[in-house]
Protein backbone atom coordinates (compact mmCIF):
# COMPACT_ATOMS: atom_id res chain seq x y z
CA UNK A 1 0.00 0.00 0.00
CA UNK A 2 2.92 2.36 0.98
CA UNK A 3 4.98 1.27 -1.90
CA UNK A 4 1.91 2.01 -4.48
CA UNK A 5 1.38 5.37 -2.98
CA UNK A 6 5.30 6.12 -3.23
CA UNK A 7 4.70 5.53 -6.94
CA UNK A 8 1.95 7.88 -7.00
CA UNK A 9 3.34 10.41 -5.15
CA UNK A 10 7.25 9.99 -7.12
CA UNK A 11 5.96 12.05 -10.17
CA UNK A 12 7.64 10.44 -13.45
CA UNK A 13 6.39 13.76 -15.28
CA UNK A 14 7.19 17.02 -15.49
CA UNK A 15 6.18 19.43 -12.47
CA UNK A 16 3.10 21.76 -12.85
CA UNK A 17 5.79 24.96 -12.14
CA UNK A 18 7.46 23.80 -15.34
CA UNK A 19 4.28 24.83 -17.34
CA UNK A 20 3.97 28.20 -15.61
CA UNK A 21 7.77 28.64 -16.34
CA UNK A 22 8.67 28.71 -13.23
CA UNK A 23 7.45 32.47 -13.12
CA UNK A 24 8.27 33.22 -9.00
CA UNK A 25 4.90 34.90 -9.34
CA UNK A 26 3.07 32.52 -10.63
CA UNK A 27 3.99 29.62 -8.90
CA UNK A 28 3.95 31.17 -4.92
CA UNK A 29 0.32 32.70 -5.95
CA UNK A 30 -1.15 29.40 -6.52
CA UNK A 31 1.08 27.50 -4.08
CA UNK A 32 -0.77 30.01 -1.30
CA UNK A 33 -3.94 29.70 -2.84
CA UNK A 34 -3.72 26.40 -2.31
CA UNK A 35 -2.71 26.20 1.09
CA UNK A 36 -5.45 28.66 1.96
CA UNK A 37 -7.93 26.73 0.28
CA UNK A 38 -7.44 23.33 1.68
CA UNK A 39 -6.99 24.49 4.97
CA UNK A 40 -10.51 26.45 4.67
CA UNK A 41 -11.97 22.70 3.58
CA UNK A 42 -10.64 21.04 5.42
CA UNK A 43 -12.22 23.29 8.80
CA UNK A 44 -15.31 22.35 7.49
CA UNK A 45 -15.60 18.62 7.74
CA UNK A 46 -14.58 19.62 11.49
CA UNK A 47 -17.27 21.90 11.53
CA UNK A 48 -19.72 19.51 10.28
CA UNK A 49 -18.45 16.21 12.66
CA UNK A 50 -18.36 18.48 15.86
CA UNK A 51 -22.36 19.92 14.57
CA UNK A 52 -23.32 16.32 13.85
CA UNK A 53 -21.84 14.74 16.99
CA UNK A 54 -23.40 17.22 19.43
CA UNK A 55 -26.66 17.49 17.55
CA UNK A 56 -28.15 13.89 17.58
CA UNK A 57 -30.97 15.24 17.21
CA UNK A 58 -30.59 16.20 13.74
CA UNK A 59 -32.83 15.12 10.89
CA UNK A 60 -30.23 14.53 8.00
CA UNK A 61 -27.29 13.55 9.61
CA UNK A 62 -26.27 11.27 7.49
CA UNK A 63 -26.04 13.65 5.12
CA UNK A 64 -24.20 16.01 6.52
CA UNK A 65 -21.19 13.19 7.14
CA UNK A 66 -21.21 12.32 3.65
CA UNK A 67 -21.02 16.19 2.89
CA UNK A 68 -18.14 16.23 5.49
CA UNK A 69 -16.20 13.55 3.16
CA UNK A 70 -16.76 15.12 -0.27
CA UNK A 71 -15.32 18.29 1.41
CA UNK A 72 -12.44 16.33 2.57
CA UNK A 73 -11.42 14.89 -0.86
CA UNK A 74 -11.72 18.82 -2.27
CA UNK A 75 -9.22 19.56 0.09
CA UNK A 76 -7.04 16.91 -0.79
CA UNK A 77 -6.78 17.60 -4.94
CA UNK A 78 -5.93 20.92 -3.42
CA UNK A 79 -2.84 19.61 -1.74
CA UNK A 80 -2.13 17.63 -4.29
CA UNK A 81 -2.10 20.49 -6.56
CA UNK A 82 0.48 21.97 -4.00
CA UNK A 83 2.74 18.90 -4.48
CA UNK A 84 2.18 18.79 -8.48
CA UNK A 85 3.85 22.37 -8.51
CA UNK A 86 7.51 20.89 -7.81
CA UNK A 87 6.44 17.42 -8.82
CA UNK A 88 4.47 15.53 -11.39
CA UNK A 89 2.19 13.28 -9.78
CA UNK A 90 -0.74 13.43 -11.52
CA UNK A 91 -1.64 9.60 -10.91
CA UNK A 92 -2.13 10.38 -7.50
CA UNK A 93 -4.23 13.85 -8.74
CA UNK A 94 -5.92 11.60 -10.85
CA UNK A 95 -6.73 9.24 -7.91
CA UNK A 96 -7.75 11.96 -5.62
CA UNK A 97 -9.93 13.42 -8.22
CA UNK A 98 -11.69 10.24 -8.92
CA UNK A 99 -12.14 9.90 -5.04
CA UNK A 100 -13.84 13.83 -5.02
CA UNK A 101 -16.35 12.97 -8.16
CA UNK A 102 -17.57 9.81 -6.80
CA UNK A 103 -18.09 11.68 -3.51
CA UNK A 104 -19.36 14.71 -5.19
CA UNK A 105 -21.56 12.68 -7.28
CA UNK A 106 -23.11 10.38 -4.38
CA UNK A 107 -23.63 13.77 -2.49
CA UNK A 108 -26.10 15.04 -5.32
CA UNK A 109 -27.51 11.95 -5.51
CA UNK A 110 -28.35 11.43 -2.06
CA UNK A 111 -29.14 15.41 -1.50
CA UNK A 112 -31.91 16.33 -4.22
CA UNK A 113 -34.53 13.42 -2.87
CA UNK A 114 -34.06 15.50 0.25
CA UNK A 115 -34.12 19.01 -1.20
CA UNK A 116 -38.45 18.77 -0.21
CA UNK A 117 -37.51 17.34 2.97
CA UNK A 118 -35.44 20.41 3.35
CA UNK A 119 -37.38 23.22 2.06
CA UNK A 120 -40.46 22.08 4.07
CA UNK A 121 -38.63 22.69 7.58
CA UNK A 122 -39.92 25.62 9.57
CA UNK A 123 -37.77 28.74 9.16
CA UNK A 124 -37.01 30.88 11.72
CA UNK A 125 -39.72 33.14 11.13
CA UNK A 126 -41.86 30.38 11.35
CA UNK A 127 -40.56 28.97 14.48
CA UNK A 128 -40.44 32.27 16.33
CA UNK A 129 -44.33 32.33 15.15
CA UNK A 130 -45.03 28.62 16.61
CA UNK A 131 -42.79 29.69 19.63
CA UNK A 132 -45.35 32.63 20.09
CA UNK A 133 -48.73 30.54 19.25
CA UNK A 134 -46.90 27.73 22.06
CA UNK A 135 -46.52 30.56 24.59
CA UNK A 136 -49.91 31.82 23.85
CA UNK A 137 -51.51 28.03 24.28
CA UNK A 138 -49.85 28.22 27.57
CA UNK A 139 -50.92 31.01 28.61
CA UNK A 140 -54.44 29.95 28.01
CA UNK A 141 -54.54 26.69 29.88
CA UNK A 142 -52.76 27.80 32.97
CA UNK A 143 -56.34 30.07 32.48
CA UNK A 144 -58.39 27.19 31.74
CA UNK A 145 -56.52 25.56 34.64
CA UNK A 146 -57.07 28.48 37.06
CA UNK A 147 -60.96 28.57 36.05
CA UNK A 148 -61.24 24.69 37.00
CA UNK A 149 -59.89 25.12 40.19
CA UNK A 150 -62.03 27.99 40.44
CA UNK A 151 -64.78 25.87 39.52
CA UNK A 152 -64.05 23.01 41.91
CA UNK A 153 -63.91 25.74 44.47
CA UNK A 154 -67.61 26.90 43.91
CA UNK A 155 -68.35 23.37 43.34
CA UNK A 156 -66.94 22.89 47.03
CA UNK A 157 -68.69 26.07 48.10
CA UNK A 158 -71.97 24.88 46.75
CA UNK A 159 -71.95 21.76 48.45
CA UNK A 160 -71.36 23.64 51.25
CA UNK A 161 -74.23 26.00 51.21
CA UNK A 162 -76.74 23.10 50.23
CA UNK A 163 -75.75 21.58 53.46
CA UNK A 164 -75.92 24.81 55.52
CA UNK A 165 -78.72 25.63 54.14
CA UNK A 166 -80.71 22.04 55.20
CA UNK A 167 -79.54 22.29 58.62
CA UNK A 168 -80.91 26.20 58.59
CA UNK A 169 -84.10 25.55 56.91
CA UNK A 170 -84.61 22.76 59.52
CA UNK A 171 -84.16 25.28 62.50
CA UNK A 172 -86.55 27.84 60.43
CA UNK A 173 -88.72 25.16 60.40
CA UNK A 174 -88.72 24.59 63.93
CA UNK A 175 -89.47 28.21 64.53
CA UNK A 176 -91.65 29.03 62.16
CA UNK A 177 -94.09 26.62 62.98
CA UNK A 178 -93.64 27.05 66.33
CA UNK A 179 -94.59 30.60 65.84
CA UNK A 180 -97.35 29.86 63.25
CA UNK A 181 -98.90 27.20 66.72
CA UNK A 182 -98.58 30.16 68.85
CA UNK A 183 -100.39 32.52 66.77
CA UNK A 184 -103.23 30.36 66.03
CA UNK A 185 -103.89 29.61 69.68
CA UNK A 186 -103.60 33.34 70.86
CA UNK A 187 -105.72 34.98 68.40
CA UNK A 188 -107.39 37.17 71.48
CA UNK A 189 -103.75 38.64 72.34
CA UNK A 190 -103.07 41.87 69.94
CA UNK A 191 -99.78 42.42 71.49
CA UNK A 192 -98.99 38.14 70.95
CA UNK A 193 -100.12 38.32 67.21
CA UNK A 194 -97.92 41.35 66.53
CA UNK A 195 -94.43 39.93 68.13
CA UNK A 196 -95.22 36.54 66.24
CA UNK A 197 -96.31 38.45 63.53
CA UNK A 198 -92.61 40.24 63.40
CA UNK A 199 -90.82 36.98 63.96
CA UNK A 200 -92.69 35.43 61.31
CA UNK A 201 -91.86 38.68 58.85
CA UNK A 202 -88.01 37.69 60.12
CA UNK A 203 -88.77 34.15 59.02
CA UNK A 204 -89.44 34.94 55.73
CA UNK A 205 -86.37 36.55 54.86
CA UNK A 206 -84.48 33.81 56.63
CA UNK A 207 -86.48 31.26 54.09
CA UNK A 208 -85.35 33.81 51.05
CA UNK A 209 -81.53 33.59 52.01
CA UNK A 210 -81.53 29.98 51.91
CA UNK A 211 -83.61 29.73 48.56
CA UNK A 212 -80.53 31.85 47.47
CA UNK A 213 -78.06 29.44 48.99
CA UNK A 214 -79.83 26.54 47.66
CA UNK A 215 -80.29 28.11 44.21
CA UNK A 216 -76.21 28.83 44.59
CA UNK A 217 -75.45 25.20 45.20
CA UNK A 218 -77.74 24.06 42.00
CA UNK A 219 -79.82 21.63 44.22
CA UNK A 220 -82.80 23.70 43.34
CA UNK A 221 -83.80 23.43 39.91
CA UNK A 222 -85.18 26.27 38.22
CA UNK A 223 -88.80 26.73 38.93
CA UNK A 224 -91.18 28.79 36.45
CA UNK A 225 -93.71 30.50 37.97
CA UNK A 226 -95.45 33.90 38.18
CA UNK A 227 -93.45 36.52 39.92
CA UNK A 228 -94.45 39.92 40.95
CA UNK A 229 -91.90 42.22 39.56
CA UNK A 230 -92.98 44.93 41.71
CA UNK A 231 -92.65 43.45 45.29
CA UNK A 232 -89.52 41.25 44.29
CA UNK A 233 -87.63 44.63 43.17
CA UNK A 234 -88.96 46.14 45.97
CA UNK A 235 -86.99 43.79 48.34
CA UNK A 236 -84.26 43.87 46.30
CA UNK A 237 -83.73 47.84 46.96
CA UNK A 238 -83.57 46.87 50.58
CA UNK A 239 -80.53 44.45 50.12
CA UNK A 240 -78.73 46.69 47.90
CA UNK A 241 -78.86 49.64 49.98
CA UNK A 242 -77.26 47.82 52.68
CA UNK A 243 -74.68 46.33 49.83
CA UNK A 244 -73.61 49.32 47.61
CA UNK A 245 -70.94 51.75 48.41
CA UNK A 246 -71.97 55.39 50.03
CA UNK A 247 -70.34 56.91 46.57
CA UNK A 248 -72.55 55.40 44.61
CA UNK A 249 -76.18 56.52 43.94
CA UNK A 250 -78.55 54.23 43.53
CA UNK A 251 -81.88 54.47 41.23
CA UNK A 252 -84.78 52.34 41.18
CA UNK A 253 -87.58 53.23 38.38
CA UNK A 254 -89.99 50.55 38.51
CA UNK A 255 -93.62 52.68 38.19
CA UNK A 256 -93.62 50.79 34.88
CA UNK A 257 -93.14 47.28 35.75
CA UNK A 258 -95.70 44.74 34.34
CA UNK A 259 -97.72 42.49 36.88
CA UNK A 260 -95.86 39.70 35.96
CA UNK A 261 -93.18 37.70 34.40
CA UNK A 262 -93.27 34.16 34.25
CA UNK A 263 -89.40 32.90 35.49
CA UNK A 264 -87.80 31.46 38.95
CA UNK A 265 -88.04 34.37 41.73
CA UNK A 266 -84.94 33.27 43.15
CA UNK A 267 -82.79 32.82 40.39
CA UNK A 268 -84.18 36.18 39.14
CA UNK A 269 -83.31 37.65 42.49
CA UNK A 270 -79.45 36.17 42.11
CA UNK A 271 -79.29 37.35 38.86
CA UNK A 272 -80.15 41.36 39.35
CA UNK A 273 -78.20 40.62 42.38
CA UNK A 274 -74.84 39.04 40.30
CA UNK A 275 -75.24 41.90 38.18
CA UNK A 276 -75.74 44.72 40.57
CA UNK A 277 -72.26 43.79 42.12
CA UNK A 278 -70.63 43.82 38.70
CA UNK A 279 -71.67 47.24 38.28
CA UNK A 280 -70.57 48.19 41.74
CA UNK A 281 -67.40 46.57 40.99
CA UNK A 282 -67.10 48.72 37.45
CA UNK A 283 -67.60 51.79 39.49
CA UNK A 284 -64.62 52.11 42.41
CA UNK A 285 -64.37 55.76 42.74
CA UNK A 286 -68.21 56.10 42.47
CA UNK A 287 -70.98 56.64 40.30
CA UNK A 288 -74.89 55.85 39.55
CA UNK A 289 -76.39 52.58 39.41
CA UNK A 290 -79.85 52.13 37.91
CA UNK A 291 -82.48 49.36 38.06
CA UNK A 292 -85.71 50.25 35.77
CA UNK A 293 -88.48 47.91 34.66
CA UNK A 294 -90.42 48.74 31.38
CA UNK A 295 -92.83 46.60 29.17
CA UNK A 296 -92.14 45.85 25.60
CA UNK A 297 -92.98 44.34 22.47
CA UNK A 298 -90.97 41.93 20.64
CA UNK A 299 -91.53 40.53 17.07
CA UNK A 300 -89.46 39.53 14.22
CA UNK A 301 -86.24 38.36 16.58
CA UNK A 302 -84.96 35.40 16.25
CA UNK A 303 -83.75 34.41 19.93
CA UNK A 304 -87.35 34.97 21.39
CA UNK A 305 -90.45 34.14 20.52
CA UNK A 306 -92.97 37.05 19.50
CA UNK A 307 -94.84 38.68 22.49
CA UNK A 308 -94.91 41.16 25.29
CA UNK A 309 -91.61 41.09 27.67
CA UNK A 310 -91.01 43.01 30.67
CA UNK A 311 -87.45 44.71 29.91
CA UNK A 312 -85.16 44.73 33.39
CA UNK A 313 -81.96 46.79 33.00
CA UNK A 314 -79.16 47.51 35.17
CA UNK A 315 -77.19 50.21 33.94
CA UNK A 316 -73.90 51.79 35.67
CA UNK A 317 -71.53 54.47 35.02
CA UNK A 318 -68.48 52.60 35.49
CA UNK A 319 -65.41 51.56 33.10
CA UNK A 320 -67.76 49.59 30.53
CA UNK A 321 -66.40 46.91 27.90
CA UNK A 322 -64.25 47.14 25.14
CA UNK A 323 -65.51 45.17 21.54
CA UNK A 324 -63.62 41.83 22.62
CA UNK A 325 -64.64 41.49 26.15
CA UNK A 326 -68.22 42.16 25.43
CA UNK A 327 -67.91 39.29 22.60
CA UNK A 328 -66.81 37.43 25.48
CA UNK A 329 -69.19 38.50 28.08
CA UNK A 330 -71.53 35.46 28.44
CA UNK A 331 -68.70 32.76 28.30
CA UNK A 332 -69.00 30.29 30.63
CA UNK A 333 -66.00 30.59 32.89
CA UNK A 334 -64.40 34.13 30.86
CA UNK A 335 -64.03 37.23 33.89
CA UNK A 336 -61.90 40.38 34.12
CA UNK A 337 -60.85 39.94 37.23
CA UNK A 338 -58.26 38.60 38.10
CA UNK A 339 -58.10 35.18 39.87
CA UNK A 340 -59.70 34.62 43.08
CA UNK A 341 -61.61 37.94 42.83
CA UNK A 342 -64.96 36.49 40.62
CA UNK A 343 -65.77 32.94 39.39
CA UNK A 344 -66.39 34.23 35.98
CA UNK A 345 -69.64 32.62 36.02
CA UNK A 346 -71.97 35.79 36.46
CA UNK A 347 -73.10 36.66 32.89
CA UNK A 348 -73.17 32.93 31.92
CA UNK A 349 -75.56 32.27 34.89
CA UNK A 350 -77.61 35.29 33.97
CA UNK A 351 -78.19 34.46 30.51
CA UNK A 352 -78.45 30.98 31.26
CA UNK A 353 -81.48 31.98 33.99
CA UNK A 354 -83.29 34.46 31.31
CA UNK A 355 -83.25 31.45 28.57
CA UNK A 356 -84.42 29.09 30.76
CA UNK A 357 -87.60 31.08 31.42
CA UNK A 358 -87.92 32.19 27.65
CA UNK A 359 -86.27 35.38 26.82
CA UNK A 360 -82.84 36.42 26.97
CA UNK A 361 -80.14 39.22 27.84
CA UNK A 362 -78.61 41.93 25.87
CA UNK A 363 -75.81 44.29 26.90
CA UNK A 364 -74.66 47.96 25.91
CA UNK A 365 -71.38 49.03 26.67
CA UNK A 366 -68.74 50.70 25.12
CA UNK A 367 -65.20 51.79 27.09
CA UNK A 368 -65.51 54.82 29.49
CA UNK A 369 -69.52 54.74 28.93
CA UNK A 370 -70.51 52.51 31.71
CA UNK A 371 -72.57 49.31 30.65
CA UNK A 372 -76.71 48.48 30.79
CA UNK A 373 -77.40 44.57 30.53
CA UNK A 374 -81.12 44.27 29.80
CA UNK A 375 -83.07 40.91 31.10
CA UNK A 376 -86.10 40.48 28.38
CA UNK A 377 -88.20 37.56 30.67
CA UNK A 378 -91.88 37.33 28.87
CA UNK A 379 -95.18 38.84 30.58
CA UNK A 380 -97.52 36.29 32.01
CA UNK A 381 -101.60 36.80 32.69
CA UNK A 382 -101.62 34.37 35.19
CA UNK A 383 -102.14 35.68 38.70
CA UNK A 384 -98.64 36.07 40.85
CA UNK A 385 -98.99 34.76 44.50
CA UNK A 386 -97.89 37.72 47.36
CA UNK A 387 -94.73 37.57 48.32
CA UNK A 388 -96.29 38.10 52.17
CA UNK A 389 -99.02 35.45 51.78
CA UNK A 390 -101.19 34.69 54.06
CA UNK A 391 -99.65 31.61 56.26
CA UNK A 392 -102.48 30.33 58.40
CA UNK A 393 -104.79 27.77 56.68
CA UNK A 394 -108.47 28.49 55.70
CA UNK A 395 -111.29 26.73 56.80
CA UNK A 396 -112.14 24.92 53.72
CA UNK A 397 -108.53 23.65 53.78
CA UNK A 398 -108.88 22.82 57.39
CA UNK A 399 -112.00 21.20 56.75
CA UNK A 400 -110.84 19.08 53.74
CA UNK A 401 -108.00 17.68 55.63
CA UNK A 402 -110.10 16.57 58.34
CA UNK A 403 -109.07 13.25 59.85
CA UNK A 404 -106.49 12.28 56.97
CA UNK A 405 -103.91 10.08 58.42
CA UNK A 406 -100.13 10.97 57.39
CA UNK A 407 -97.12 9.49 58.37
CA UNK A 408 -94.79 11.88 59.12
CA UNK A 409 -90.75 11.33 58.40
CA UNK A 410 -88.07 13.55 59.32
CA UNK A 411 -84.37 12.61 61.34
CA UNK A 412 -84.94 15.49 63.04
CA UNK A 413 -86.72 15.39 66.22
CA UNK A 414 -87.73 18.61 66.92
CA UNK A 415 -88.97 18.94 63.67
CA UNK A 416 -91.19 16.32 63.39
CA UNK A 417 -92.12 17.42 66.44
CA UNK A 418 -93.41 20.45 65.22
CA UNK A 419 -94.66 19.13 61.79
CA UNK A 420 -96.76 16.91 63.85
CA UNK A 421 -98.48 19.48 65.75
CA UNK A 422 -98.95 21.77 62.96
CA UNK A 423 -101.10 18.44 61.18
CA UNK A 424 -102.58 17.93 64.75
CA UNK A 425 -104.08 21.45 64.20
CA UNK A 426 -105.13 21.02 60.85
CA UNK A 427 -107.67 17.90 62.34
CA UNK A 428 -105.19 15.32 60.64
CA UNK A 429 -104.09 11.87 62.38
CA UNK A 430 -100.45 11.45 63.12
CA UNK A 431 -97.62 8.74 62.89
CA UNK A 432 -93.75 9.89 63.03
CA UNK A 433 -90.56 8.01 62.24
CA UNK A 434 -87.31 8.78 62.23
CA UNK A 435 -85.87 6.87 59.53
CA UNK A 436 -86.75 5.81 55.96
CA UNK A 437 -86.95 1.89 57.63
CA UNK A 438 -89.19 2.72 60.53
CA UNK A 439 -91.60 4.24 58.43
CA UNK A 440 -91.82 1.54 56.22
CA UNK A 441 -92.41 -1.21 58.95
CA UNK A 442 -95.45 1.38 60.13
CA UNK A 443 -96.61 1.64 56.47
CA UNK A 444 -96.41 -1.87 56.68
CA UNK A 445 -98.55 -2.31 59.88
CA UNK A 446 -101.03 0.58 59.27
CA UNK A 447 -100.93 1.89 55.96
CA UNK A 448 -101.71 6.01 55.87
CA UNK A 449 -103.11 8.19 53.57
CA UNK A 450 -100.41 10.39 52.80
CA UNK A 451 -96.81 10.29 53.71
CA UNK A 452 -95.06 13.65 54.42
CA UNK A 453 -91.13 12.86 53.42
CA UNK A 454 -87.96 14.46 54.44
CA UNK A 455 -85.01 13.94 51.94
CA UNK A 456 -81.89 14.10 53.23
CA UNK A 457 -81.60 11.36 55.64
CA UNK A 458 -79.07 8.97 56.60
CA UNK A 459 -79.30 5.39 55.20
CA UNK A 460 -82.16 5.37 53.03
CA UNK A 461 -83.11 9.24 51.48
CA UNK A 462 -86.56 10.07 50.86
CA UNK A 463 -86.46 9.12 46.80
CA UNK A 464 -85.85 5.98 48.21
CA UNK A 465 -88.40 5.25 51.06
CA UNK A 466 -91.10 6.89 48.75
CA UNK A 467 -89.79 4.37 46.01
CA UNK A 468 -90.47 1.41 48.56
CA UNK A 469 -93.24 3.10 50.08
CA UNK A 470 -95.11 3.16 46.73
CA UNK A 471 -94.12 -1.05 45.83
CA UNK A 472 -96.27 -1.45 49.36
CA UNK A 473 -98.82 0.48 48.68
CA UNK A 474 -99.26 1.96 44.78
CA UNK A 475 -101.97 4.06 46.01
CA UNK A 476 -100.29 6.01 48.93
CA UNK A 477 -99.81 10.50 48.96
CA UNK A 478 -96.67 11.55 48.72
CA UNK A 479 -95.38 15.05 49.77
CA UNK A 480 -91.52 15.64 49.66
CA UNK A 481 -91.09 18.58 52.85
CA UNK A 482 -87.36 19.11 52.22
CA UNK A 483 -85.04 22.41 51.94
CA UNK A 484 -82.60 19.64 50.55
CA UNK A 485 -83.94 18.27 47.74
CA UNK A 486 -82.12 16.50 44.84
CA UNK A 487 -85.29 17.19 41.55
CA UNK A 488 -83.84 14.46 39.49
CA UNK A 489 -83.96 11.68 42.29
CA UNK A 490 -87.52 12.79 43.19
CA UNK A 491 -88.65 13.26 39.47
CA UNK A 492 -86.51 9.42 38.77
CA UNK A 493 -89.63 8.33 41.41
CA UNK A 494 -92.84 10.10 41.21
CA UNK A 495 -92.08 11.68 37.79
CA UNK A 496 -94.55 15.33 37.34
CA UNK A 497 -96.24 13.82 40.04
CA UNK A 498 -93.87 14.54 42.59
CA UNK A 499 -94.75 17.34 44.95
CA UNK A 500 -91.53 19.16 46.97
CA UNK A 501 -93.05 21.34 50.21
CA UNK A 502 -89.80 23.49 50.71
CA UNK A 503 -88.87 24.13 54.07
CA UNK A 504 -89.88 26.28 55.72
CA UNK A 505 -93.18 26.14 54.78
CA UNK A 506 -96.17 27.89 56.85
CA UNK A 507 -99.81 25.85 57.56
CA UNK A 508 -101.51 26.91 54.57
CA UNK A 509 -98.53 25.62 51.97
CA UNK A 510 -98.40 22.38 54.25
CA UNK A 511 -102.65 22.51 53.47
CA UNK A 512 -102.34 23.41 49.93
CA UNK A 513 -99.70 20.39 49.28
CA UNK A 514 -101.44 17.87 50.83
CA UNK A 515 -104.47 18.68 48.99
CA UNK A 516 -102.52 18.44 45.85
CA UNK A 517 -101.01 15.33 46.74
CA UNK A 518 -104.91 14.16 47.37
CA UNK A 519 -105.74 15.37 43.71
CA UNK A 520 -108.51 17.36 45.83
């Protein structure tokens, strides 16, 4: 091998300076030129091995050796070249040539199929683009992230309130009818019916804050009925003027306000509430909030059906909404606040209440301009029970209910306590038990006419005994008296049928759903 490249390298014609005449100039120009450029090839196979080496990662790396090698034999013919100036060697120029052409040519043939490959990787523009679109995907589920944990935190809070609020509605129970007994049996004692009178007046806006925390906790299911616009805003003034800053002025026009609207009182009541506090919230350094009520008529939309609406707006003075946050607005979830200061569930609880009942929600804001959200809920003919009914029983309901046996469950003994003598009074017969299973050994024994049901209770709930209850005895009443009450568990049992007494409820709704129950 040495000996052959000795040959090679002996030169048996005549040097390369012999052609150039052995011109000084000449000859040292190239000779440099040379040297220069196989020493700048020959850094680039280094270039390329260190590149490749450190970068496994690389997609074409074979490629890039192979590249490495073809610029390898370029430097050589240049060295060669060198060598052929003094000597003639051009067999081993030859050689080395050959060497560079089939690397050169395997190169090209290996690089064009992945010329596509190539061209199709991302530039830099490109990347800095996906770099920004990666950052902004990032960005938006540490949100989404911060919103579920938000979520799981009302989720937590709303189990939280349904269970405060059974244990309260129990105890409101307790002294409601307690008061209710005491008023009926000291009808001749002015000063009497006027304390239980105020207690009772108390009562009711005890039973109105747990409706709210039970409406909060989504136990409740919305509920359409008639509601008196009037009387509900009414109250409503009264808890916002012991809610809204001094510095802001607040403004109630409701002269206009139709009888009636046909939607859930309480989830109304949240709602104007919900959106109330966003407007105080929009107004720090002050301002003027406004409730008004006015009746309209809609045709030709295509989000509510043609009719007469009663039109509820809450308007502010505060920061308002620019174009892309009021696109936003009724996202499920989407807030301005930061975290831990809303749930971002406001608007998309609003709109989701004024659907529900038929109509819908608009808003009007623009940035500096303050913002009016308008709740459209459609005008009803039917008559609107007072929100300060009357709570004692009449004598035709007393009458009716005359001697009706009902079995009374509740885990609570001073409430079925109470319960028991409020029936006793109404001229109805009276079994208790504690527990889903002792009832249904008495139902068992001595079947009753109606069964008056608590629902949260431990071991069996009241979905449950009423389920058994009913395989006894098909024909048996069923009232659900519960301010804990799970709709699809009773509805999975009694279907429409089912009749919930919320607690706490007053003689004449205890009346009224037992004569329901009786189909009377």
């Amino acid at each position: 091998m040495f000996e052959m490249f000795r040959e090679l390298a002996s030169g048996g014609y005549a040097p390369h300076g012999y052609c150039l005449l052995w011109d000084p100039w000449l000859v040292w120009t190239m000779a440099i030129s040379d040297v220069l450029i196989a020493l700048a090839y020959f850094s680039i196979p280094v270039a390329l091995v260190i590149f490749v080496r450190r970068r496994r990662d690389v997609a074409f790396g074979g490629i890039f050796w192979l590249f490495a090698l073809f610029i390898t034999a370029c430097g050589l013919t240049h060295l060669v070249a060198l060598w052929n100036l003094w000597n003639g060697a051009y067999e081993l120029e030859a050689v080395v040539k050959a060497v560079t052409a089939a690397a050169s040519v395997l190169t090209a043939i290996l690089l064009w199929p992945l010329l596509p490959k190539a061209v199709a990787l991302p530039s830099p523009a490109k990347l800095r683009a996906a770099n920004a679109a990666l950052r902004e995907e990032i960005v938006q589920r540490e949100k989404a992230e911060a919103a579920l944990v938000q979520s799981r935190k009302m989720e937590a809070m709303g189990q939280l309130t349904g269970g405060i609020a059974h244990d309260f509605n129990n105890l409101l129970q307790v002294i409601g009818g307690s008061l209710d007994l005491i008023s009926a049996r000291s009808r001749g004692d002015e000063r009497l019916q006027r304390l239980s009178g105020s207690a009772l007046a108390a009562l009711e806006r005890g039973r109105r804050l747990t409706s709210q925390l039970l409406s909060f906790s989504r136990i409740q299911r919305i509920e359409l009925r008639p509601v008196r616009l009037e009387e509900m805003l009414t109250g409503l003034k009264e808890l916002l003027a012991r809610t809204i800053e001094p510095a802001i002025t607040l403004e109630f026009k409701i002269e206009n306000a139709p009888e009636a609207v046909l939607t859930d009182a309480v989830q109304l009541e949240l709602a104007l509430l919900n959106l109330a506090l966003n407007a105080r919230d929009a107004m720090p350094d002050g301002g003027r909030l406004t409730i008004a009520v006015e009746s309209v008529a809609i045709s030709g939309r295509d989000d509510i059906a043609d009719g007469d609406y009663a039109a509820i707006s809450v308007a502010d003075t505060g920061s308002g909404m620019d174009g892309e946050t009021l696109s936003r607005a009724f996202e499920p979830f989407f807030t301005t606040k930061a975290i831990g200061k809303g749930s971002g569930l406001g608007l998309s609880m609003v709109f989701g209440m004024a659907t529900q009942s038929g109509g819908t929600v608009t808003i009007d804001s623009a940035p500096e301009r303050g913002t009016t959200v308008t709740v459209l809920l459609r005008q009803t003919s039917e008559t609107a029970p007072a929100i300060s009914e009357d709570r004692a029983a009449s004598l035709p309901d007393r009458q009716a209910l005359e001697g009706l046996r009902v079995l009374v469950v509740d885990d609570e003994p001073i409430v079925r306590e109470v319960v028991a003598d409020m029936l006793a009074d109404l001229g109805c017969k009276v079994t208790v038990a504690d527990n889903g299973r002792a009832a249904l050994q008495l139902i068992e024994r001595d079947t009753p006419t109606a069964l008056l049901l608590d629902f949260a209770m431990p071991d069996m709930n009241g979905a449950e005994v009423a389920e058994a209850a009913l395989r006894l005895h098909p024909k048996i009443r069923i009232v659900f008296a519960t301010g804990f009450a799970k709709s699809d568990a009773i509805e999975a049992v009694l279907g429409d049928r089912a009749i919930v007494l919320r607690k706490p409820f007053s003689p004449n709704s205890l009346a009224q759903a037992l004569q329901a129950a009786l189909g009377q």
